[in-house]
C-alpha atoms as a PDB file:
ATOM      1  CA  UNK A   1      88.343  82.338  89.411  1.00  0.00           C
ATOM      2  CA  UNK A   2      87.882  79.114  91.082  1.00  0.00           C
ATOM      3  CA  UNK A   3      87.306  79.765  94.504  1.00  0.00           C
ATOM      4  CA  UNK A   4      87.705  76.792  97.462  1.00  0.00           C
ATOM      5  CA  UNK A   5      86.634  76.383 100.799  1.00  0.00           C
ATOM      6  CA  UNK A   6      89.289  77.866 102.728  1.00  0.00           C
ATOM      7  CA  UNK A   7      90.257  80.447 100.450  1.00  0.00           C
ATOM      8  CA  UNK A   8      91.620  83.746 102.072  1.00  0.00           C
ATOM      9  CA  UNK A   9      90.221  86.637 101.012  1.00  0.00           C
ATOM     10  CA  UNK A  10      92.989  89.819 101.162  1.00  0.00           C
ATOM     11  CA  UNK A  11      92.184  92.604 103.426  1.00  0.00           C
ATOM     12  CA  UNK A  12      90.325  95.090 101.585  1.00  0.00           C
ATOM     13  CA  UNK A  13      89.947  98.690 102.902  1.00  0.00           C
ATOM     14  CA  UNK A  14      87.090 100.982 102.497  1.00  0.00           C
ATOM     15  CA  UNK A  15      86.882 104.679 103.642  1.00  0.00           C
ATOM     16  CA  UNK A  16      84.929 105.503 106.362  1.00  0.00           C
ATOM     17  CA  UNK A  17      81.166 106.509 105.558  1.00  0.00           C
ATOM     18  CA  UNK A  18      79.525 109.955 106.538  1.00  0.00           C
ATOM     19  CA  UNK A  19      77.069 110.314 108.635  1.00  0.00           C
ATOM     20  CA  UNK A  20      75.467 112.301 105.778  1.00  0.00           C
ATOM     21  CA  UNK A  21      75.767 110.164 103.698  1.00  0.00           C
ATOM     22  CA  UNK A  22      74.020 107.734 105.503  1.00  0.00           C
ATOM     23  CA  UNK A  23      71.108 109.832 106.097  1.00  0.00           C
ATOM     24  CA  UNK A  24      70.726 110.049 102.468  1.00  0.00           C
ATOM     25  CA  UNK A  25      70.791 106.449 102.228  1.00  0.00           C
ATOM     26  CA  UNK A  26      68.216 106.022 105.155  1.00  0.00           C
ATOM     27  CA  UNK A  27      66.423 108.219 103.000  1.00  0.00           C
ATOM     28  CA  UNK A  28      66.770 106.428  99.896  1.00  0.00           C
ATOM     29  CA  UNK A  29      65.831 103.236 102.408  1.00  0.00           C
ATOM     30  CA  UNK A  30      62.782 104.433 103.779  1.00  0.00           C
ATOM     31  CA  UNK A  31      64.478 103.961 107.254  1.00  0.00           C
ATOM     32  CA  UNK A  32      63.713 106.417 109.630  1.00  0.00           C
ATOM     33  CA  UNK A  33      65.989 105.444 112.725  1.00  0.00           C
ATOM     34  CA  UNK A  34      68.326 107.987 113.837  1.00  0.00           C
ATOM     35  CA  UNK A  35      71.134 105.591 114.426  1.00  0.00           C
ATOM     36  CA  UNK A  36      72.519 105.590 111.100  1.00  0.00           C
ATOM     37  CA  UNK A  37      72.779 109.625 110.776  1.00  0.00           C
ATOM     38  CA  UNK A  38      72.556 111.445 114.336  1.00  0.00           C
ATOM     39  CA  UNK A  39      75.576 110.303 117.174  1.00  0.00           C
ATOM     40  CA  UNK A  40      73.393 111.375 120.052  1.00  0.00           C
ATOM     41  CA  UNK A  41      70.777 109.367 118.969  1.00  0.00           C
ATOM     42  CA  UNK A  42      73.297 106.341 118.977  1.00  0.00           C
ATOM     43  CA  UNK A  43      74.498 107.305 122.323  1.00  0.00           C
ATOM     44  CA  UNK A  44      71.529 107.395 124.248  1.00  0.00           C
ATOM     45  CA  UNK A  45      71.370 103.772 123.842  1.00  0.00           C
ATOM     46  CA  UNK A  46      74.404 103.034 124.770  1.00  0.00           C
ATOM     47  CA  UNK A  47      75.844 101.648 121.596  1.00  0.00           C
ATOM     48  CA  UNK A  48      79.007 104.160 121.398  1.00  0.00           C
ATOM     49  CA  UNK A  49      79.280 107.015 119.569  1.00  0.00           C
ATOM     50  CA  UNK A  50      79.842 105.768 116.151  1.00  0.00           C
ATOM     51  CA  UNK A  51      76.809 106.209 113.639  1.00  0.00           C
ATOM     52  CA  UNK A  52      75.710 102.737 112.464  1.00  0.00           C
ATOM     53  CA  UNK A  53      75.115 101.392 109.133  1.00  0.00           C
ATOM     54  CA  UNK A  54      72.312 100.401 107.265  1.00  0.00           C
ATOM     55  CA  UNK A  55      72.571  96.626 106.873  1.00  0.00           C
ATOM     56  CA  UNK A  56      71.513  96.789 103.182  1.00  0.00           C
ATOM     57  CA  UNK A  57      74.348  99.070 102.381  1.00  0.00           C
ATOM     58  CA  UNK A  58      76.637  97.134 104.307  1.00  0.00           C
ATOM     59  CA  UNK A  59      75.542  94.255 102.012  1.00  0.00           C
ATOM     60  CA  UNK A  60      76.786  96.295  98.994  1.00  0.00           C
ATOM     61  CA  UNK A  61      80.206  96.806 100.919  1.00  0.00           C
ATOM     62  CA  UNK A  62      80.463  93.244 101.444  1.00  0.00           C
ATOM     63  CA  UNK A  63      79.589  92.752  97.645  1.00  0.00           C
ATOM     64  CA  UNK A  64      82.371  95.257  96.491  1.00  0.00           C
ATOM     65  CA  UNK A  65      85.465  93.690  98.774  1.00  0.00           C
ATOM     66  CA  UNK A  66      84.372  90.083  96.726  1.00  0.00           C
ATOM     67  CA  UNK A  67      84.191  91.708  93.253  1.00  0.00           C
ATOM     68  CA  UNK A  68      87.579  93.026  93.976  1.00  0.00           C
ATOM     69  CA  UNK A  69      89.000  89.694  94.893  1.00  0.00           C
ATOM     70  CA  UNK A  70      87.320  87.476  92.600  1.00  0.00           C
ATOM     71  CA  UNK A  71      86.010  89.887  89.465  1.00  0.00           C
ATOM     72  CA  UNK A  72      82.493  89.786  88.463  1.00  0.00           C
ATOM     73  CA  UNK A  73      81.462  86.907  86.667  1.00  0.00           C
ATOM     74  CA  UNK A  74      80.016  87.577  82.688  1.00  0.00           C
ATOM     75  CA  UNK A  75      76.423  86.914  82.937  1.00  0.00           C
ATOM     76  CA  UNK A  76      74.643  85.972  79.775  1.00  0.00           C
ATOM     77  CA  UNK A  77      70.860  86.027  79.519  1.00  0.00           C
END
């Protein structure tokens, strides 16, 4: 794919993510903050009540929505 500044990329939908889930990632993250698995946790600083993401694995969504629009690229060693 030949991709140009300006290119749209198409809305691309992910489910939502559990807060267990995320625990296990902070786990897998060594990152101990509460935020990304326990709501009151987020809530006592007055950030909603919405668990919040890890910013690596919100890297990986980011990665996913642009291999769906553009394909992965063959790599050769």
């Amino acid at each position: 794919m030949n991709v140009q500044a300006g290119d749209v990329i198409p809305e691309w939908v992910m489910e939502s993510v559990s807060a267990e889930r995320m625990k296990t990632m902070a786990a897998i993250l060594r990152d101990p903050n509460p935020v990304h698995w326990d709501r009151r946790a987020v809530a006592q600083r007055g950030l909603g009540e919405r668990v919040i993401n890890q910013g690596p694995l919100g890297v990986s969504y980011m990665v996913n929505m642009l291999h769906a629009w553009a394909g992965e690229k063959d790599r050769k060693s």
